[in-house]
C-alpha atoms as a PDB file:
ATOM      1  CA  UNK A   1      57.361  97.388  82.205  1.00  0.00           C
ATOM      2  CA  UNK A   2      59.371  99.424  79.443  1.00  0.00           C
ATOM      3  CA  UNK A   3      61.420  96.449  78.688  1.00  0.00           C
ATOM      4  CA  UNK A   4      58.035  94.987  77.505  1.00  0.00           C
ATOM      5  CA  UNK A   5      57.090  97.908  75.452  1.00  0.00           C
ATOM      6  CA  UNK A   6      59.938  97.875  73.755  1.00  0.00           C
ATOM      7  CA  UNK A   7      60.073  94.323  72.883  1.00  0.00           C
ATOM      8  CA  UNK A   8      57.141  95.166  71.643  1.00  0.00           C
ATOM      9  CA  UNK A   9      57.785  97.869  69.853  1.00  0.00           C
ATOM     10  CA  UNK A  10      60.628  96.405  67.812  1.00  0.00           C
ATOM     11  CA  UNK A  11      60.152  95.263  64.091  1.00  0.00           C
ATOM     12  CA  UNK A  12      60.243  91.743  63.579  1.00  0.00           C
ATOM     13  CA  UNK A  13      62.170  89.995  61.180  1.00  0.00           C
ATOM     14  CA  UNK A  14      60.459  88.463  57.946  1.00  0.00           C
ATOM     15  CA  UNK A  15      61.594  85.385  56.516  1.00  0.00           C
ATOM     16  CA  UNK A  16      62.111  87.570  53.380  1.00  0.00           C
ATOM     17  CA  UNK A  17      65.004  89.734  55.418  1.00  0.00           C
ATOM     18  CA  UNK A  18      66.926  86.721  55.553  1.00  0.00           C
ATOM     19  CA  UNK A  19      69.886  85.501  53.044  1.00  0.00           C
ATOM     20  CA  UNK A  20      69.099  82.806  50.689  1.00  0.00           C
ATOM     21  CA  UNK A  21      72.103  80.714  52.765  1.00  0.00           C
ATOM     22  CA  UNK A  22      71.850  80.656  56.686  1.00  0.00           C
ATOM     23  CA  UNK A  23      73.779  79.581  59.095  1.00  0.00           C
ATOM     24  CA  UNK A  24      72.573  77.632  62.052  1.00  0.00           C
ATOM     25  CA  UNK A  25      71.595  80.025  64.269  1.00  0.00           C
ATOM     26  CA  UNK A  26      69.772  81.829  61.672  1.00  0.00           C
ATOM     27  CA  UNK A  27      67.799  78.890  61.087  1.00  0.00           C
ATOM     28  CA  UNK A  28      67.222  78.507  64.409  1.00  0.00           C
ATOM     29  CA  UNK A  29      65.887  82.195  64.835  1.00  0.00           C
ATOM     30  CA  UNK A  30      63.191  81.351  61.625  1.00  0.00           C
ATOM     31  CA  UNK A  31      62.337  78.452  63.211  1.00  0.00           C
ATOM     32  CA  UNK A  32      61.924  79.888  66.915  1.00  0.00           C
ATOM     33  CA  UNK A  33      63.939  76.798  68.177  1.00  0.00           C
ATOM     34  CA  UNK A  34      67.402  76.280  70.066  1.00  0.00           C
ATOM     35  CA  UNK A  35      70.956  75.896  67.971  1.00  0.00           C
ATOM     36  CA  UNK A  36      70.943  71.786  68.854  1.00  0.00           C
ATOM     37  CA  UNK A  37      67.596  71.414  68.114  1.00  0.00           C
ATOM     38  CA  UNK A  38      68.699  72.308  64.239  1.00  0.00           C
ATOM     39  CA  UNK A  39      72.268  70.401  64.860  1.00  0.00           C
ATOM     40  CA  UNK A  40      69.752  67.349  65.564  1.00  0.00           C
ATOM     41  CA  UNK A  41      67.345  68.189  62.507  1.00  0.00           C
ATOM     42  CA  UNK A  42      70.614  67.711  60.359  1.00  0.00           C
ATOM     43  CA  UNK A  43      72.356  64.640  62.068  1.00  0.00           C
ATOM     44  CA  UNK A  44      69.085  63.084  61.411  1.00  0.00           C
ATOM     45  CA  UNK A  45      68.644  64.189  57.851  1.00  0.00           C
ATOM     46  CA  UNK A  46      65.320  66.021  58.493  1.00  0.00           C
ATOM     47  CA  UNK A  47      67.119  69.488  57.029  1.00  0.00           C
ATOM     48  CA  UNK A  48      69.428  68.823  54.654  1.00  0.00           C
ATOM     49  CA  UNK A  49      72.806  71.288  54.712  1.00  0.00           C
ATOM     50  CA  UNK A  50      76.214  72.333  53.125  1.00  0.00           C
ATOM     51  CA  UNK A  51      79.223  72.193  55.061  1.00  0.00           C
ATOM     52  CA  UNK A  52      82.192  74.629  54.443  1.00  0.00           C
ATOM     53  CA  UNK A  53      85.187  73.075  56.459  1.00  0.00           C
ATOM     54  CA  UNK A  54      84.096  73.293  59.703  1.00  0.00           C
ATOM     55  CA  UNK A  55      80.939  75.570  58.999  1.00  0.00           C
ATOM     56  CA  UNK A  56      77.610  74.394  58.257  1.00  0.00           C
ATOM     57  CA  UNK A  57      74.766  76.377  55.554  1.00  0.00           C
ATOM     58  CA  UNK A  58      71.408  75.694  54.898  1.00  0.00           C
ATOM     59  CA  UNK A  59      69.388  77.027  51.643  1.00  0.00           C
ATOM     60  CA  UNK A  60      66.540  78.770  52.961  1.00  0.00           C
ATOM     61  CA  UNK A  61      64.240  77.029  50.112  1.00  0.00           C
ATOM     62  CA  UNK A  62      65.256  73.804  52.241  1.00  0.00           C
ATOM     63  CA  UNK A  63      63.950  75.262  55.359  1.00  0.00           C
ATOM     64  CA  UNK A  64      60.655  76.469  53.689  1.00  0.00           C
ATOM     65  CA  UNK A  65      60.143  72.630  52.412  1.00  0.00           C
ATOM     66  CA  UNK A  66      60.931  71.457  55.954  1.00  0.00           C
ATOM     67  CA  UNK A  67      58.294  74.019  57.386  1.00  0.00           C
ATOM     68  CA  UNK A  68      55.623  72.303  54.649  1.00  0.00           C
ATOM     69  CA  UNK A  69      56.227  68.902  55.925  1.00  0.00           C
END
């Protein structure tokens, strides 16, 4: 029972906290979905990213115009 009053006790984070770039699992978080499930958004072209070498960024602006779709 006091795991579940402090889960709800803790301060959620606002789409405003976040960086303007994000990394997959941030995306992920704002989105309340799983890590592939944004991996899949991208192979598809549904969220369009940057890649780094090996590291992959998304613009949060880009995740806002997915959310409008």
């Amino acid at each position: 029972m006091n795991e579940t009053v402090a889960a709800v006790n803790q301060p959620k984070t606002q789409f405003k906290d976040y960086p303007d770039v994000l990394t997959v699992q941030q995306t992920a978080e704002l989105l309340s979905v799983c890590k592939n499930t944004i991996y899949k958004l991208i192979r598809e072209n549904d969220l369009p990213c940057r890649r780094i070498g090996s590291a992959i960024r998304i613009r949060k602006n880009d995740v806002l115009d997915y959310m409008r779709q």
